[in-house]
Protein backbone atom coordinates (compact mmCIF):
# COMPACT_ATOMS: atom_id res chain seq x y z
CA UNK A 1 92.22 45.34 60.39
CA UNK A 2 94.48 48.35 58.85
CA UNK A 3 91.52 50.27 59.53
CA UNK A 4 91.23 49.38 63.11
CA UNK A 5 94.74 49.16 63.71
CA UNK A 6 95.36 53.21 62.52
CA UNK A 7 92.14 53.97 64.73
CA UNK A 8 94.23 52.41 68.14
CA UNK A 9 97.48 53.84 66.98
CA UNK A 10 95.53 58.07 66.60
CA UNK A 11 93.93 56.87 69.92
CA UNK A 12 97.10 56.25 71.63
CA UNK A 13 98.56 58.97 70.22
CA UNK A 14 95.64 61.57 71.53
CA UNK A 15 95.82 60.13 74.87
CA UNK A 16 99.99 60.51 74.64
CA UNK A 17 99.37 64.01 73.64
CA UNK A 18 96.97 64.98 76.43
CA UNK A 19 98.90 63.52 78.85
CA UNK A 20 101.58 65.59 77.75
CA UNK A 21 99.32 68.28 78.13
CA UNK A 22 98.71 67.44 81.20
CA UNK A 23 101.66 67.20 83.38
CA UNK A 24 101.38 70.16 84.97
CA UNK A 25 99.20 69.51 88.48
CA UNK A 26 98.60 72.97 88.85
CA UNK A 27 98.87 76.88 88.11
CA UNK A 28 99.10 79.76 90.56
CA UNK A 29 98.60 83.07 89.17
CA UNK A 30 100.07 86.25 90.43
CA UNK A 31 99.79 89.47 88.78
CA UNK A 32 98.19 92.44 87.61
CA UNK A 33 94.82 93.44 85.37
CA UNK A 34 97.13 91.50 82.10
CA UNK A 35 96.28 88.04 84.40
CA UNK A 36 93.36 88.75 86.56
CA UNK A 37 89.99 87.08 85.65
CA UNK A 38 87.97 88.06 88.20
CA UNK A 39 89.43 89.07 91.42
CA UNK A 40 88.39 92.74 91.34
CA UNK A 41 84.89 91.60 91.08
CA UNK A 42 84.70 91.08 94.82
CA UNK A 43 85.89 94.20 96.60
CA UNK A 44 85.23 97.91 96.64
CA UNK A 45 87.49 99.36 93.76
CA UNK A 46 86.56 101.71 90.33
CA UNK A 47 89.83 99.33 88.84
CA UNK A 48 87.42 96.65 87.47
CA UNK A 49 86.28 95.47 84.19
CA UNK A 50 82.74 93.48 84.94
CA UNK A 51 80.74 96.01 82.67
CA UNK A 52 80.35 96.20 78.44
CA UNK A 53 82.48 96.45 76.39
CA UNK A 54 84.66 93.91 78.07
CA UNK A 55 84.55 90.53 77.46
CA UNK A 56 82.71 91.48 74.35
CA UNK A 57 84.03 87.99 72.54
CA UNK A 58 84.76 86.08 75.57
CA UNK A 59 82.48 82.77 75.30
CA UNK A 60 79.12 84.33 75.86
CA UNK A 61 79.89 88.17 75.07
CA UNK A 62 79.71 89.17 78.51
CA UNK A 63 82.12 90.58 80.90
CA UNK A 64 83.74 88.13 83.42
CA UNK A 65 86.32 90.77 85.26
CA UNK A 66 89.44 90.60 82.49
CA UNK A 67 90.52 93.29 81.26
CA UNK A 68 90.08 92.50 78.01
CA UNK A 69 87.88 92.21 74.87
CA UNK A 70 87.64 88.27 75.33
CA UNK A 71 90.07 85.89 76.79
CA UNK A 72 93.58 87.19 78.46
CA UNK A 73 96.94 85.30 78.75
CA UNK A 74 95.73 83.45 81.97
CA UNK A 75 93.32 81.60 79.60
CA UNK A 76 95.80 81.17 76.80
CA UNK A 77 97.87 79.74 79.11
CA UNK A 78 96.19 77.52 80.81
CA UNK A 79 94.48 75.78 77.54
CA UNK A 80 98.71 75.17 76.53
CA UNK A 81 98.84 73.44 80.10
CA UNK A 82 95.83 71.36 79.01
CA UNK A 83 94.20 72.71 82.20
CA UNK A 84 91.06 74.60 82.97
CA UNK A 85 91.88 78.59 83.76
CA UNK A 86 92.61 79.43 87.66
CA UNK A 87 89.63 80.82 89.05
CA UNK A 88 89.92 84.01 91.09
CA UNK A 89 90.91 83.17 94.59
CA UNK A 90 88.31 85.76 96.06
CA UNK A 91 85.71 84.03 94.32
CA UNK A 92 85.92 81.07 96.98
CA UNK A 93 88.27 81.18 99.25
CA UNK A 94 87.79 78.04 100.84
CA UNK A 95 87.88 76.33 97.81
CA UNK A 96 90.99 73.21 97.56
CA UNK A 97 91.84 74.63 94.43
CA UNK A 98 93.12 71.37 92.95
CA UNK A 99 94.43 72.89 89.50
CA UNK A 100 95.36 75.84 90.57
CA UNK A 101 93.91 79.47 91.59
CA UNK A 102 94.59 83.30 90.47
CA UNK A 103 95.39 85.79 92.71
CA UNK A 104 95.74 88.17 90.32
CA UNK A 105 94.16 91.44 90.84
CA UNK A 106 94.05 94.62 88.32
CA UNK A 107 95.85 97.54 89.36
CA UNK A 108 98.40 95.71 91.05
CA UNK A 109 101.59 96.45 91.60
CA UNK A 110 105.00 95.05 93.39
CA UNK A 111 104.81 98.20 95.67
CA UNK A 112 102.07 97.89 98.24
CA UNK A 113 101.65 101.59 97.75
CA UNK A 114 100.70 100.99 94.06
CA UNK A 115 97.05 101.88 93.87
CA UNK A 116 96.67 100.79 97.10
CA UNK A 117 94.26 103.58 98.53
CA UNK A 118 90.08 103.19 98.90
CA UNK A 119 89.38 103.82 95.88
CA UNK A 120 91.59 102.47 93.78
CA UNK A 121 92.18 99.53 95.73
CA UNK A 122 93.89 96.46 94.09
CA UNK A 123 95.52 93.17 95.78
CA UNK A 124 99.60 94.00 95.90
CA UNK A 125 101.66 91.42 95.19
CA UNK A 126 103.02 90.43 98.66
CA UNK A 127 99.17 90.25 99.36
CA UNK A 128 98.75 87.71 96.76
CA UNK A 129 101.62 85.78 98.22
CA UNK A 130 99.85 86.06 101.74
CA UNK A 131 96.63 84.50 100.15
CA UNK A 132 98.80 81.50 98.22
CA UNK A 133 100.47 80.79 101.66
CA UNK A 134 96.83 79.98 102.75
CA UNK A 135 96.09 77.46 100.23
CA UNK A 136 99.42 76.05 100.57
CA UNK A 137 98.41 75.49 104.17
CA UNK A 138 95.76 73.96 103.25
CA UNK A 139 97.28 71.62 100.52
CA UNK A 140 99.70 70.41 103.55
CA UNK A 141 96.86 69.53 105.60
CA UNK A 142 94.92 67.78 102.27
CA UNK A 143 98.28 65.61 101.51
CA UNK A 144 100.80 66.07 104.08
CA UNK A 145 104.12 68.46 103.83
CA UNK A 146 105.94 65.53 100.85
CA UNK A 147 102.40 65.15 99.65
CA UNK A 148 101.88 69.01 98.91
CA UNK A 149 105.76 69.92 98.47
CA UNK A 150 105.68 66.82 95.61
CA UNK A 151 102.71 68.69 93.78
CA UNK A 152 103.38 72.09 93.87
CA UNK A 153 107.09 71.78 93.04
CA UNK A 154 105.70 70.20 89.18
CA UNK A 155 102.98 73.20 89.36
CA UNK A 156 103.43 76.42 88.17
CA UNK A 157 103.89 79.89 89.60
CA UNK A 158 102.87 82.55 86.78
CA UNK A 159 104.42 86.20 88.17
CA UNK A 160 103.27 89.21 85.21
CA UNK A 161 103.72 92.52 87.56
CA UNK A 162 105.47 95.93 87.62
CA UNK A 163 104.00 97.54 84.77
CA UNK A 164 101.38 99.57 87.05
CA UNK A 165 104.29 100.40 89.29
CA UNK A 166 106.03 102.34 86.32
CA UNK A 167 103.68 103.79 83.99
CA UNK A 168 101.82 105.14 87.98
CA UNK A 169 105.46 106.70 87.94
CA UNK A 170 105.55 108.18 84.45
CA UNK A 171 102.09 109.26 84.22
CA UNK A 172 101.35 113.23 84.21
CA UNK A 173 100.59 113.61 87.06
CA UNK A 174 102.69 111.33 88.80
CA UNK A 175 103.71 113.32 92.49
CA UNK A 176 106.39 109.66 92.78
CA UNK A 177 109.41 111.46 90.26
CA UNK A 178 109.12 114.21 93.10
CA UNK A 179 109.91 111.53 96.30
CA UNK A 180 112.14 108.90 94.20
CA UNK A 181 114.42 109.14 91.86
CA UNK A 182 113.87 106.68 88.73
CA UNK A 183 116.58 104.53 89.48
CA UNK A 184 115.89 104.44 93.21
CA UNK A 185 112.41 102.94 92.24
CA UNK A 186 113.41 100.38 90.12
CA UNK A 187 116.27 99.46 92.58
CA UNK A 188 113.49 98.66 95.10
CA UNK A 189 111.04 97.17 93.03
CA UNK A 190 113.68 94.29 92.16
CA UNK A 191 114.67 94.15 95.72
CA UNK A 192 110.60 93.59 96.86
CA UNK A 193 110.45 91.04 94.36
CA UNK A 194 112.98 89.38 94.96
CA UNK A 195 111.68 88.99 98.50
CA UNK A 196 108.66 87.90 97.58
CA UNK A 197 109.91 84.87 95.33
CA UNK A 198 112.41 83.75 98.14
CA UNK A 199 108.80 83.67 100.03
CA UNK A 200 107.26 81.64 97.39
CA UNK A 201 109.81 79.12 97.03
CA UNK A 202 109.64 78.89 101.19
CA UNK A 203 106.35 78.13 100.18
CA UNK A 204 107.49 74.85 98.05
CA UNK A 205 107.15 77.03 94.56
CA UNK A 206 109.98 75.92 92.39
CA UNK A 207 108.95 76.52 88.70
CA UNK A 208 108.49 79.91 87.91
CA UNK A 209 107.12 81.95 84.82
CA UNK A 210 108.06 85.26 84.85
CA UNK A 211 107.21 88.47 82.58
CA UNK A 212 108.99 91.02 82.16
CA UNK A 213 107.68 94.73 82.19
CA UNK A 214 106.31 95.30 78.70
CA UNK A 215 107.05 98.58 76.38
CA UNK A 216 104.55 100.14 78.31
CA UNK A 217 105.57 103.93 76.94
CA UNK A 218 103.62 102.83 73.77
CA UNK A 219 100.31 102.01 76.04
CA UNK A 220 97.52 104.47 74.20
CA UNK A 221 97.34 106.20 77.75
CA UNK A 222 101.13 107.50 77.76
CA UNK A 223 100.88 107.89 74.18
CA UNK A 224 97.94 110.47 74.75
CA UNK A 225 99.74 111.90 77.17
CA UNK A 226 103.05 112.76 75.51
CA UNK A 227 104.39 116.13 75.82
CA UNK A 228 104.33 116.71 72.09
CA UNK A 229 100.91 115.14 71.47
CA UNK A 230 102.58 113.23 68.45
CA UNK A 231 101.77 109.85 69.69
CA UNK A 232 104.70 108.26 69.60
CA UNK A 233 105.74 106.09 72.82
CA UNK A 234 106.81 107.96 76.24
CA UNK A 235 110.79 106.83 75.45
CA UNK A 236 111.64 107.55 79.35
CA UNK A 237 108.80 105.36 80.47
CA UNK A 238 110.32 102.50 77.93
CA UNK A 239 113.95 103.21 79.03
CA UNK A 240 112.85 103.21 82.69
CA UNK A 241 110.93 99.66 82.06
CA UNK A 242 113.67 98.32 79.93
CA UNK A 243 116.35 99.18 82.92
CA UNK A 244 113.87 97.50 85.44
CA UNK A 245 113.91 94.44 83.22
CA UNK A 246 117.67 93.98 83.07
CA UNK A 247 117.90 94.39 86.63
CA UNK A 248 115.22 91.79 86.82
CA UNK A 249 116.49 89.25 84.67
CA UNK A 250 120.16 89.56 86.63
CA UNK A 251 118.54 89.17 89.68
CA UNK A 252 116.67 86.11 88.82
CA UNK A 253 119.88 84.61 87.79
CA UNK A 254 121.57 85.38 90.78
CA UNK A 255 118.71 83.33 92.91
CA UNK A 256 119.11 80.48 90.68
CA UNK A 257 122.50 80.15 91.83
CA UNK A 258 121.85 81.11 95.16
CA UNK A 259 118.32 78.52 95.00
CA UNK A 260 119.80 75.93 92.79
CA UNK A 261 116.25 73.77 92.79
CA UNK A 262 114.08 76.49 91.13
CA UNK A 263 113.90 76.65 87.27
CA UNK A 264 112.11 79.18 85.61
CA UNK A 265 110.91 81.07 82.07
CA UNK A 266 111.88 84.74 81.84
CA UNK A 267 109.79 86.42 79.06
CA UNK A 268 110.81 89.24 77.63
CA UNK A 269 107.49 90.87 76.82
CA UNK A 270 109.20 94.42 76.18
CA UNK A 271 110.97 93.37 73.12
CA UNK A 272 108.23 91.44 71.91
CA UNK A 273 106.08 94.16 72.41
CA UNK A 274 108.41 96.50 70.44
CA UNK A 275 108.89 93.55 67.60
CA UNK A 276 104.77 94.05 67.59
CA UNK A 277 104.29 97.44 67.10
CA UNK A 278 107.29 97.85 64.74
CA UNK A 279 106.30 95.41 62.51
CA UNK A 280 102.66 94.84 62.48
CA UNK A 281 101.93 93.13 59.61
CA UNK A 282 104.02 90.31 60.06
CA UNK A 283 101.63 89.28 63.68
CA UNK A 284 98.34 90.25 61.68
CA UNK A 285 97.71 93.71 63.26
CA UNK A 286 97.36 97.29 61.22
CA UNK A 287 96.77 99.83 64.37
CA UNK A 288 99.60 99.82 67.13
CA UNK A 289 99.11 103.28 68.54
CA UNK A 290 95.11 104.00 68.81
CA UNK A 291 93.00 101.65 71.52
CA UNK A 292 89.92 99.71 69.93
CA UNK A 293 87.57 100.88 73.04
CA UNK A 294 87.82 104.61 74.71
CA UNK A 295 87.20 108.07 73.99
CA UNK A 296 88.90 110.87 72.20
CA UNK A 297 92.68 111.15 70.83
CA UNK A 298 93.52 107.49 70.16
CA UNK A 299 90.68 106.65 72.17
CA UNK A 300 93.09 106.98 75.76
CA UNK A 301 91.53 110.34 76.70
CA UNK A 302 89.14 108.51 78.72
CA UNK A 303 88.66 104.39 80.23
CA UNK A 304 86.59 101.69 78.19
CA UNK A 305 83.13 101.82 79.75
CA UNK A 306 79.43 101.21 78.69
CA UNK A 307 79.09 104.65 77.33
CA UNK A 308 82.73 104.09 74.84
CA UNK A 309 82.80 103.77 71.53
CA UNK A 310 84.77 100.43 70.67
CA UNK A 311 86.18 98.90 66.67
CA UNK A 312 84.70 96.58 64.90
CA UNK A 313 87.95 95.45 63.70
CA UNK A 314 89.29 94.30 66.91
CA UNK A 315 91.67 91.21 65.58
CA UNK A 316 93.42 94.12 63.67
CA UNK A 317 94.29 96.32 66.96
CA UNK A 318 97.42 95.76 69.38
CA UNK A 319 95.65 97.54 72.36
CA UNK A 320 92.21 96.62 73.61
CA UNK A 321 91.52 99.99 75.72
CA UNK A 322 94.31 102.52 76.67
CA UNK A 323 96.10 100.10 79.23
CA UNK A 324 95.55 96.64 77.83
CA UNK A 325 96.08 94.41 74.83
CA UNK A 326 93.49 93.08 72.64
CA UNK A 327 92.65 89.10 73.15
CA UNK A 328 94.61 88.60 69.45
CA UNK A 329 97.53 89.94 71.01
CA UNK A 330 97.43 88.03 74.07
CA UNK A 331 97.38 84.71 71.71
CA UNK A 332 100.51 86.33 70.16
CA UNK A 333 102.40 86.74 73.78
CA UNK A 334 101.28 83.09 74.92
CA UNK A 335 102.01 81.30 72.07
CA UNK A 336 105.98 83.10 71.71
CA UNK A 337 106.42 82.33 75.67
CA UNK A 338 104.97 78.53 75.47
CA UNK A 339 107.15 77.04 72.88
CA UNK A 340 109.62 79.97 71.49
CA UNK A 341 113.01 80.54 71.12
CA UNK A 342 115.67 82.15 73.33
CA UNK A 343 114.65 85.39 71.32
CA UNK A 344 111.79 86.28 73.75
CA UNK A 345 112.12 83.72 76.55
CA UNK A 346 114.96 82.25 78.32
CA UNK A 347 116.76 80.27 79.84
CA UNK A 348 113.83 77.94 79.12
CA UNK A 349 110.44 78.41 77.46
CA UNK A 350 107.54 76.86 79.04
CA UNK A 351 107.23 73.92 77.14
CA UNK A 352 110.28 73.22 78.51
CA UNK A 353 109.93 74.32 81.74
CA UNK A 354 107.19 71.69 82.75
CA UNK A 355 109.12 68.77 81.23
CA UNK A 356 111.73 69.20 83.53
């Protein structure tokens, strides 16, 4: 009987603790090549990652579309949720989506103008808001406007953009420092997204998860390309990013009081980031500076592709190739923005987001 009794009381308590898990309906996705898992697959681009060495220890070992060595924060993520990951939207767009869907596309950027050419196309953000506003109509025809408004305000709306807008800026051979000045560019990147969420929550979005830009001076690529070729982080490119994501977190304060039923998680990902590369050892990593898979100085003189060399040691880098972080870091970043402290994410961290 004490047997059998313990037995009901661990089954209860699983079933508690996946309902827990649970609670979230959904997860929308918007975002750049640090969220997409697939949506570059299906257009004409050369920003995509469905070739070796990429997904390299994702389940299977091959290469799905993330930008990544295995899985990315969408994944992460969405296993916290207790929720499958979002497929890409492009991969079905008629699909009804019912746990959610990524728009996310690599290379994106809040400016539509951020590799946004024929070549190297990507999905801009107010594009991926277009898209959502599709399956949104949909959802209202599925349950009815309370029906779909009930769900999606307990979903949530995962935003990680703006760090293609400013490394495109601070890159060498940027033409953008010649047309805007730095502080005109971040003034109208806040202002676009801002927009864009007042479009979302129009939309019946009212829990949001927001990144901020990370320390994206210390990416490999703007590493290599330092003026003094010490390889040490681009400090105006981290200054710039760091401004953007004041500016940022003001303004989403501001449109909590102006929208007084939205709630959201701000992460800061550039101080975490920093935190990371500083100090190493204590997250489980020995190489900050050098990418695991590339070519040449650091490996950042040249992309991850099927001809790259790539570590062995991958667990023990920060970056995966000269843009993006290694899967082991993405575990760190998810784990400090589901259930950290006000160190890294505020005013509410995602656990407690989605028990509101």
């Amino acid at each position: 009987m004490a047997i059998s009794s313990f037995l009901s009381f661990f089954f209860l308590l699983i079933c508690f603790k996946l309902s827990q898990a649970q609670s979230v309906p959904a997860a929308y996705m918007f975002g750049d090549s640090l969220i997409d898992v697939g949506n570059n697959n299906y257009f004409v681009s050369i920003i995509k990652a469905n070739f070796p060495y990429n997904g390299v220890d994702y389940p299977g070992g091959k290469p799905t579309g993330r930008f990544c060595n295995g899985k990315n924060t969408a994944d992460f993520l969405a296993e916290k949720l207790g929720i499958p990951t979002p497929p890409p939207y492009l991969a079905d767009k008629n699909n009804q989506f019912p746990k959610g869907v990524s728009f996310a596309s690599g290379g994106a950027g809040v400016f539509n103008t951020t590799n946004g050419d024929i070549i190297s196309k990507a999905l801009h953000f107010s594009q991926q808001v277009q898209f959502f506003s599709f399956v949104q109509q949909r959802l209202v025809k599925q349950l009815g406007s309370d029906g779909a408004m009930k769900q999606l305000s307990k979903s949530l709306f995962v935003i990680v953009i703006g760090s293609n807008d400013i490394i495109n800026y601070f890159k060498s051979d940027s033409k953008l420092p010649k047309a805007t000045s730095p502080q005109q560019y971040v003034d109208q990147m806040v202002s676009i997204l801002q927009s864009q969420l007042k479009k979302l929550h129009g939309l019946d979005a009212r829990k949001f998860v927001i990144t901020a830009v990370g320390s994206v001076g210390c990416i490999p690529l703007l590493r290599y390309q330092s003026a003094n070729s010490s390889g040490e982080c681009s400090q105006q490119a981290n200054f710039w990013a760091d401004k953007y994501n004041q500016q940022l977190k003001s303004m989403l304060q501001g449109l909590k009081a102006e929208l007084k039923d939205i709630n959201y998680s701000f992460f800061d990902t550039y101080n975490l980031l920093l935190n990371v590369i500083q100090n190493p050892a204590t997250y489980g990593f020995s190489e900050v500076k050098a990418a695991c898979c590339g070519f040449g100085r650091l490996m950042a003189k040249l992309p991850c592709t099927p001809l790259a060399l790539f570590c062995s040691n991958r667990s023990n880098h920060v970056f995966w190739d000269r843009y993006h972080p290694t899967e082991a870091a993405d575990h760190v970043i998810i784990n400090t923005v589901f259930d950290g402290t006000n160190k890294y994410v505020f005013p509410l961290n995602v656990k407690q987001l989605i028990a509101l």
